[in-house]
Protein backbone atom coordinates (compact mmCIF):
# COMPACT_ATOMS: atom_id res chain seq x y z
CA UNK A 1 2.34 -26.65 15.47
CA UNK A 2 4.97 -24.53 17.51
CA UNK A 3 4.09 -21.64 18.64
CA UNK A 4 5.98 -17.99 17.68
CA UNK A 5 7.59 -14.95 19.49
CA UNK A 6 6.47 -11.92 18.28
CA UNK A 7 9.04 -9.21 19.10
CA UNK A 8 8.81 -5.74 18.04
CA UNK A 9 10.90 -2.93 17.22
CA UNK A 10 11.28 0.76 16.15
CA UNK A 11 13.95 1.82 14.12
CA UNK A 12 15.07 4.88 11.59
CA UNK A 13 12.86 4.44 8.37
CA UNK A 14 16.09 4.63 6.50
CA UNK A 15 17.37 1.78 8.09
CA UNK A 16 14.57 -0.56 7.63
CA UNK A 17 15.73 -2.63 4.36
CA UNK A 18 19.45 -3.40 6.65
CA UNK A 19 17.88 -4.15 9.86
CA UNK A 20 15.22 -6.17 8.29
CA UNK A 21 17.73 -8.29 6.31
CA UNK A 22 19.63 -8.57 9.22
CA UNK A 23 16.83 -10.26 11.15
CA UNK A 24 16.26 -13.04 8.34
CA UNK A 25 19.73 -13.53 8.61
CA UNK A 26 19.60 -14.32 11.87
CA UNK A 27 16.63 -16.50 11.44
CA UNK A 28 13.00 -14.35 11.81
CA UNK A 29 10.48 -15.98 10.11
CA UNK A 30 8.62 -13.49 9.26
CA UNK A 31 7.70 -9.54 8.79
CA UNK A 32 5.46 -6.88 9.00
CA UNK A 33 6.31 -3.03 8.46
CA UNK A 34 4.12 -0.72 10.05
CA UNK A 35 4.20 3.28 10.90
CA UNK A 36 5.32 5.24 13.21
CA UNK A 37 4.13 8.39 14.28
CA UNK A 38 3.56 11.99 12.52
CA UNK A 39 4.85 15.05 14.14
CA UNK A 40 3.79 18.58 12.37
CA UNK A 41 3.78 17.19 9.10
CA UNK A 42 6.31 15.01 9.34
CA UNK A 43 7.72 11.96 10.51
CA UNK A 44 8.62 11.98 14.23
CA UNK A 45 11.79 10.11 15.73
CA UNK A 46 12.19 7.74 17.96
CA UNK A 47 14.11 8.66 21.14
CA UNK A 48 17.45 7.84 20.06
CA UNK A 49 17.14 9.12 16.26
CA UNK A 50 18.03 12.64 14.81
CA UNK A 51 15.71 15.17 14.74
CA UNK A 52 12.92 14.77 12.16
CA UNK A 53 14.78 11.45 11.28
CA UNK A 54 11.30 8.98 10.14
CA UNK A 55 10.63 5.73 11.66
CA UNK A 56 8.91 2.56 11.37
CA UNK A 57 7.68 -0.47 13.71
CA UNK A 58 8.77 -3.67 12.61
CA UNK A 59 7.49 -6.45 14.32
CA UNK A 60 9.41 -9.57 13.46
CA UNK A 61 7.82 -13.03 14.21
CA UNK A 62 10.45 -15.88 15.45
CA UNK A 63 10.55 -19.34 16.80
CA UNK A 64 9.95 -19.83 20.55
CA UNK A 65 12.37 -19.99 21.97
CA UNK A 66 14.49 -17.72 19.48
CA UNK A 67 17.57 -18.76 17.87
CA UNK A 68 20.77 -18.57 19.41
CA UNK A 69 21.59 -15.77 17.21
CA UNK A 70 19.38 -13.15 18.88
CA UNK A 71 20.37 -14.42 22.34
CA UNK A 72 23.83 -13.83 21.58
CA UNK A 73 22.69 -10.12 19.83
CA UNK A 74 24.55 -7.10 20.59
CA UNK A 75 21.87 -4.79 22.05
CA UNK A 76 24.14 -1.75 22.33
CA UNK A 77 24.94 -2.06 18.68
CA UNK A 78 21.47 -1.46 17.65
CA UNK A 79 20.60 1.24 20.12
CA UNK A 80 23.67 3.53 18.58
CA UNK A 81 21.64 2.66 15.40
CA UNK A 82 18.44 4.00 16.57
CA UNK A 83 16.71 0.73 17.03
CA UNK A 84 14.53 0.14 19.95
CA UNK A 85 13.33 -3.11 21.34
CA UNK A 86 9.51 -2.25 22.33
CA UNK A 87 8.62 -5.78 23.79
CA UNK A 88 7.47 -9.26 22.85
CA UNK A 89 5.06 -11.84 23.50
CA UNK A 90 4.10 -15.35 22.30
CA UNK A 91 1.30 -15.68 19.11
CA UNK A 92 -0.46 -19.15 19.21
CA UNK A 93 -0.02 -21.35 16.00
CA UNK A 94 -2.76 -20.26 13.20
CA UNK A 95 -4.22 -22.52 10.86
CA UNK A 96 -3.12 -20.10 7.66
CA UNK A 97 -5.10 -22.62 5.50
CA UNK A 98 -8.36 -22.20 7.01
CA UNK A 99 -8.19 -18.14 7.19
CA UNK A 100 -7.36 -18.55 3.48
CA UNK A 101 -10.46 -20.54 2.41
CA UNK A 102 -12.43 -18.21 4.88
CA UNK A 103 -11.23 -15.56 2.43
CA UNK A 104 -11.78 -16.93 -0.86
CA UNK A 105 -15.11 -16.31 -1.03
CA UNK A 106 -16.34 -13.82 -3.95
CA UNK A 107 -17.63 -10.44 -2.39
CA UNK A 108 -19.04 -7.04 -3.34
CA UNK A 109 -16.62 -4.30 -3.96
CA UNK A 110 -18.47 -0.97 -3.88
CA UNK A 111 -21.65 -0.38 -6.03
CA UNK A 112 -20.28 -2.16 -9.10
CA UNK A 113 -17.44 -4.49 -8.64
CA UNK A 114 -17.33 -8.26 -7.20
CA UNK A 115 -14.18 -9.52 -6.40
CA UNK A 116 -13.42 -13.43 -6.27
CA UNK A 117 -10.05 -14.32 -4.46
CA UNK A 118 -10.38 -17.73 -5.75
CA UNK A 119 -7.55 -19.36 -8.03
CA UNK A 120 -6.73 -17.69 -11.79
CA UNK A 121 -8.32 -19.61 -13.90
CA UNK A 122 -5.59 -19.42 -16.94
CA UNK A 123 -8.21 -19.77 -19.69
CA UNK A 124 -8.64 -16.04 -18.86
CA UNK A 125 -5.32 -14.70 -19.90
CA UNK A 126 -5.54 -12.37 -22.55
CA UNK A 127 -9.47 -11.42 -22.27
CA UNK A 128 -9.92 -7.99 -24.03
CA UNK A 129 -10.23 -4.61 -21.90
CA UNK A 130 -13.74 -4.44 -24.15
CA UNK A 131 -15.00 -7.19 -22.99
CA UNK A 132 -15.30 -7.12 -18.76
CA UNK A 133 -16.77 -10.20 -17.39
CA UNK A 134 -20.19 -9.29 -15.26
CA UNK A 135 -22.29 -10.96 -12.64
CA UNK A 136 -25.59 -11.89 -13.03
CA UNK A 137 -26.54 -8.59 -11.09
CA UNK A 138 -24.58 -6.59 -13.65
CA UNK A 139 -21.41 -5.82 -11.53
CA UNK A 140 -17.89 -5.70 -12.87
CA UNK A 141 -16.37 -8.83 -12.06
CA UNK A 142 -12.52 -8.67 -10.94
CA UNK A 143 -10.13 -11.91 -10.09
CA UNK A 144 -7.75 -11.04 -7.40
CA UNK A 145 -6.38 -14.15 -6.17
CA UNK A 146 -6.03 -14.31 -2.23
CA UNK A 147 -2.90 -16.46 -2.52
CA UNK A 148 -0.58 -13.20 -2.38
CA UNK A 149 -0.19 -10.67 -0.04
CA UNK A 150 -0.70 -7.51 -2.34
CA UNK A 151 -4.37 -7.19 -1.48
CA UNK A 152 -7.46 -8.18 -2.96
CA UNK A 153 -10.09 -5.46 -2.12
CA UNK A 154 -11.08 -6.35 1.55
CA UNK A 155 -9.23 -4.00 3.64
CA UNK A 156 -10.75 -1.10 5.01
CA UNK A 157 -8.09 1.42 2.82
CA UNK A 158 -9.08 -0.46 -0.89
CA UNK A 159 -13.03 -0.36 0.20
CA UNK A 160 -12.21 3.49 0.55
CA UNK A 161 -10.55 4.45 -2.52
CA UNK A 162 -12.90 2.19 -4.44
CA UNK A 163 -15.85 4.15 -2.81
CA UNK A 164 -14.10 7.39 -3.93
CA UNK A 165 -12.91 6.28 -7.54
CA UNK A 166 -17.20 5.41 -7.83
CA UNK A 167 -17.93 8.95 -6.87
CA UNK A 168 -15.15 10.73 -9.41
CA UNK A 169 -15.47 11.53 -12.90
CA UNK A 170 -12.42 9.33 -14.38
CA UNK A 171 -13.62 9.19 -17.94
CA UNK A 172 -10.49 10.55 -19.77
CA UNK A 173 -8.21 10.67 -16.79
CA UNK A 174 -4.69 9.36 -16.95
CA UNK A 175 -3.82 7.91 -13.74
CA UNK A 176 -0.83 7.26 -11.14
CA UNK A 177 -1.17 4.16 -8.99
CA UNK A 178 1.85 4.82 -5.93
CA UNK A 179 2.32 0.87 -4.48
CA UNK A 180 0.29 -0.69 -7.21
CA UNK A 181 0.52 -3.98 -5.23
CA UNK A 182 -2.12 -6.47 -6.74
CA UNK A 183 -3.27 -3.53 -8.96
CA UNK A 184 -6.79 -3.69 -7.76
CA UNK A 185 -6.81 0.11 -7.73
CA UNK A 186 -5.78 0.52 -11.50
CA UNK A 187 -8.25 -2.10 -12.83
CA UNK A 188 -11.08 -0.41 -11.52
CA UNK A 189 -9.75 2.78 -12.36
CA UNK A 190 -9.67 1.76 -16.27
CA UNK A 191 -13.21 -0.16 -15.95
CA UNK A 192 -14.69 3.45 -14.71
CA UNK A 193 -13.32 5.54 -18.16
CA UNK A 194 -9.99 6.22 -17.06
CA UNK A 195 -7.76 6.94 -20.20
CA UNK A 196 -4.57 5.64 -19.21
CA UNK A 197 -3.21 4.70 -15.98
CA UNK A 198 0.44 3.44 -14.68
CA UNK A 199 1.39 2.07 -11.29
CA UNK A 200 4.49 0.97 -10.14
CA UNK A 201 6.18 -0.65 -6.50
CA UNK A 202 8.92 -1.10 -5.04
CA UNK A 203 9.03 -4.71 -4.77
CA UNK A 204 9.34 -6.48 -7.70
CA UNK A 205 7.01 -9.59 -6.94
CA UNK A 206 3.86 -7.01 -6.55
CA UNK A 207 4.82 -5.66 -10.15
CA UNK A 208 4.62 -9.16 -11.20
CA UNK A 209 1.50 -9.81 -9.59
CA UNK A 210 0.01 -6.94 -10.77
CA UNK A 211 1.16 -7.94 -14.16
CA UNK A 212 -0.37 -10.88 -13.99
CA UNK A 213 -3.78 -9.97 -12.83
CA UNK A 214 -3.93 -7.32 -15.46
CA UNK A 215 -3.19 -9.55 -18.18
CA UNK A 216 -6.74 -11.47 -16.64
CA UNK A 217 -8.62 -8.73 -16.60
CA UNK A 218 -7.29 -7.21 -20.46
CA UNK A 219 -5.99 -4.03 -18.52
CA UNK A 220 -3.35 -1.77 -19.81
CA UNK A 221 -1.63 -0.21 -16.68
CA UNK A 222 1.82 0.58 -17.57
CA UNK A 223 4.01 -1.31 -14.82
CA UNK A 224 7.09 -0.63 -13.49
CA UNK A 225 9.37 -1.66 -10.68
CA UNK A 226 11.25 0.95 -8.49
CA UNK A 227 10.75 4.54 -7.59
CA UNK A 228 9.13 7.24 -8.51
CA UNK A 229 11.92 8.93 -9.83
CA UNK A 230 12.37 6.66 -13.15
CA UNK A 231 8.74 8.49 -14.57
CA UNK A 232 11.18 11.76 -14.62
CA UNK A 233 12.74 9.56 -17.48
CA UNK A 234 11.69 10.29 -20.90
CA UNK A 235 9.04 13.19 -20.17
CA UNK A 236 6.19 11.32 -18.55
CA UNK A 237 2.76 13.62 -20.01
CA UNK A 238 1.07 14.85 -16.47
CA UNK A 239 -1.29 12.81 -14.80
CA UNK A 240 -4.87 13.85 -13.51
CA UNK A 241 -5.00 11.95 -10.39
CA UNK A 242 -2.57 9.55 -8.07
CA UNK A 243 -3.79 6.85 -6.66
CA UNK A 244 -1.84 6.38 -2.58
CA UNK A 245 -3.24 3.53 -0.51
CA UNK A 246 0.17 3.29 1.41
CA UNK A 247 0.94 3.61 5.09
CA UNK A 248 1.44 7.78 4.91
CA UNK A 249 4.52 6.83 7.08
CA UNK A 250 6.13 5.23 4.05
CA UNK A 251 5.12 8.05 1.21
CA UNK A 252 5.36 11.31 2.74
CA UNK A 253 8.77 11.85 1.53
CA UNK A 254 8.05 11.14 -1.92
CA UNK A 255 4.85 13.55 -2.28
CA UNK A 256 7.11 16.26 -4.13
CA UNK A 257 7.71 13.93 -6.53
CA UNK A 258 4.46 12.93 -7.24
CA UNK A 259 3.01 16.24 -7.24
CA UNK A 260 5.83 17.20 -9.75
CA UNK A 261 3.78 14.05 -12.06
CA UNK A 262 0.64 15.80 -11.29
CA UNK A 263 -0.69 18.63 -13.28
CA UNK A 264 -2.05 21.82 -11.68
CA UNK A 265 -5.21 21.17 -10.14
CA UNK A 266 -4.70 17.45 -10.35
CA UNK A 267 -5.92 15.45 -7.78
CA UNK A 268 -4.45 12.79 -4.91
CA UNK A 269 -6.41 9.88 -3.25
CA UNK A 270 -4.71 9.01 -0.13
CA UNK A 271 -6.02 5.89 1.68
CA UNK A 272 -4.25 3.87 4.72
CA UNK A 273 -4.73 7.11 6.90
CA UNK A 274 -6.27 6.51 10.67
CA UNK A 275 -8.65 8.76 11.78
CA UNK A 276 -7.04 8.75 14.99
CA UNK A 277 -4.41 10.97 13.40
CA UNK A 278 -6.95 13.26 11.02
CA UNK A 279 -5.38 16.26 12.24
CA UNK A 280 -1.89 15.87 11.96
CA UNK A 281 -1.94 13.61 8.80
CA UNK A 282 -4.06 16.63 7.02
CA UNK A 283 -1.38 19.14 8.70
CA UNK A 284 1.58 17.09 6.65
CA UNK A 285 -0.82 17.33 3.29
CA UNK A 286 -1.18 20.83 3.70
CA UNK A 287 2.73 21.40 3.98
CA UNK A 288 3.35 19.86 0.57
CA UNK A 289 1.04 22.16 -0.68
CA UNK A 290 -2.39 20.04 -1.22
CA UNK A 291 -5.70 21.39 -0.05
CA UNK A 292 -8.58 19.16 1.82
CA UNK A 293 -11.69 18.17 -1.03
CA UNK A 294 -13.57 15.61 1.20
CA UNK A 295 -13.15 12.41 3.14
CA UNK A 296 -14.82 8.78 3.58
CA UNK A 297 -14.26 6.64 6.29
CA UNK A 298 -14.21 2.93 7.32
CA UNK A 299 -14.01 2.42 11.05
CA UNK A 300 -10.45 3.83 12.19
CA UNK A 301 -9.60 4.44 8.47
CA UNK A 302 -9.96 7.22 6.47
CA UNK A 303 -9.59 8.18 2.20
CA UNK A 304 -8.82 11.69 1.78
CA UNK A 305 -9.67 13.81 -1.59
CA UNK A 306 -6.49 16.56 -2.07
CA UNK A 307 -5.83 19.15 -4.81
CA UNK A 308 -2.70 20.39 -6.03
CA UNK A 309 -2.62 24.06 -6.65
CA UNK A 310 -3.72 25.94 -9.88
CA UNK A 311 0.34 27.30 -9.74
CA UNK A 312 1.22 30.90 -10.70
């Protein structure tokens, strides 16, 4: 096994889907989005962006050495785009196999839930919402394959919202899942008395996913993807409570759009948050009009309970 350059870069958030395209095309292998940095409530820029312009770190993984096509890059080209070249180093090969059985073993999700990453087992398809499967110890049993990369419960932001969706009353509650990804979030959201719930994401293949595993598990999340936006369509009834275990980075724009979905006094779980950044990250809340109701933290992570005004 080779090993791989890891080489990372900050760029305009707007210009992440070009840039990143760009890099496959000229032959990454692989890559991971992460934030950037909040400044007063919002996004702050990199050197060479506009003012209150948002950015992101990509950090693109390529063969060692890299192709002839980044060699032969044109670095001025990017820095008029507002992409910055932060460094690199090499990453040793990984045997991806082994981490993967090292995470298929079932484990305890909260007080009532047990997940198992294993394999679907298709004789499951179809079971009815009424009838959950349960461990021997009486939890909720949930299938959440580890084969995909939408999550299956053992990060640090899921264990949080989980912890928080045990604590809530969500008997009756119609629910917004923002980045449903496997749609861990939503299945435990029904299993706990939610009345209806609805995620969607922006990439299609989570949607699927998500699909999938619900059909498993005899949810009824309404999926959908895209953006926000297309629940405008058709008069959406309010919702009760959003569910947001995204980077903030990627979702702070959108939060007057979901709080339009919300009705007064509904309420927003936001995950994904590090503590590191408390201050700032409840600072940006507080601009889009949400007021603090509690917290839970998981080493550097932190779940945040907000409340949408009562209005006029």
């Amino acid at each position: 096994m080779e090993p791989y350059l890891l080489r990372t870069y900050r760029l305009p958030a707007d210009a992440e889907d070009d840039f990143v395209a760009e890099l496959w095309a000229r032959g990454c292998v692989g890559c991971e989005i992460k934030g950037g940095g909040i400044d007063g409530g919002e996004l702050s820029p990199p050197s060479s962006a506009a003012p209150g312009e948002g950015r992101v770190i990509v950090e693109a993984y390529l063969p060692s050495p890299p192709p002839a096509a980044f060699a032969d890059l044109d670095s001025a080209a990017w820095d008029r785009r507002g992409i910055e070249t932060l460094g690199e180093r090499v990453i040793e090969p990984t045997d991806w196999l082994e981490e993967h059985r090292a995470r298929s073993q079932p484990f305890d999700l909260g007080k009532r839930f047990r997940i198992d990453p294993g394999d679907l087992d298709p004789e499951a398809l179809g079971r009815k919402q009424s009838d959950p499967e349960a461990t021997e110890d009486g939890r909720w049993l949930l299938r959440i394959p580890a084969q995909n990369a939408f999550g299956t419960g053992s990060h640090e932001s899921t264990r949080l919202m989980v912890r928080w969706l045990e604590d809530l009353d969500l008997r009756g509650l119609r629910v917004l899942d923002v980045g449903i990804g496997s749609g861990i979030l939503s299945f435990v959201a029904e299993r706990l008395g939610a009345a209806w719930t609805a995620g969607f994401d922006m990439d299609p293949p989570s949607v699927c996913i998500a699909g999938l595993n619900g059909c498993v598990h005899g949810c009824g999340t309404a999926l959908f993807a895209g953006r926000i936006d297309a629940l405008a369509v058709g008069g959406v009834p309010p919702f009760d409570l959003a569910l947001v275990n995204v980077l903030p980075e990627r979702v702070l724009g959108d939060y007057p759009r979901i709080l339009g979905l919300l009705r007064p006094g509904g309420r927003v779980l936001s995950s994904g948050n590090l503590t590191s950044r408390r201050a700032e990250l409840l600072a940006a809340f507080g601009g889009h009009g949400l007021a603090f109701r509690g917290e839970k933290t998981d080493g550097e992570w932190s779940a945040f309970l907000l409340q949408k005004g009562e209005g006029p």
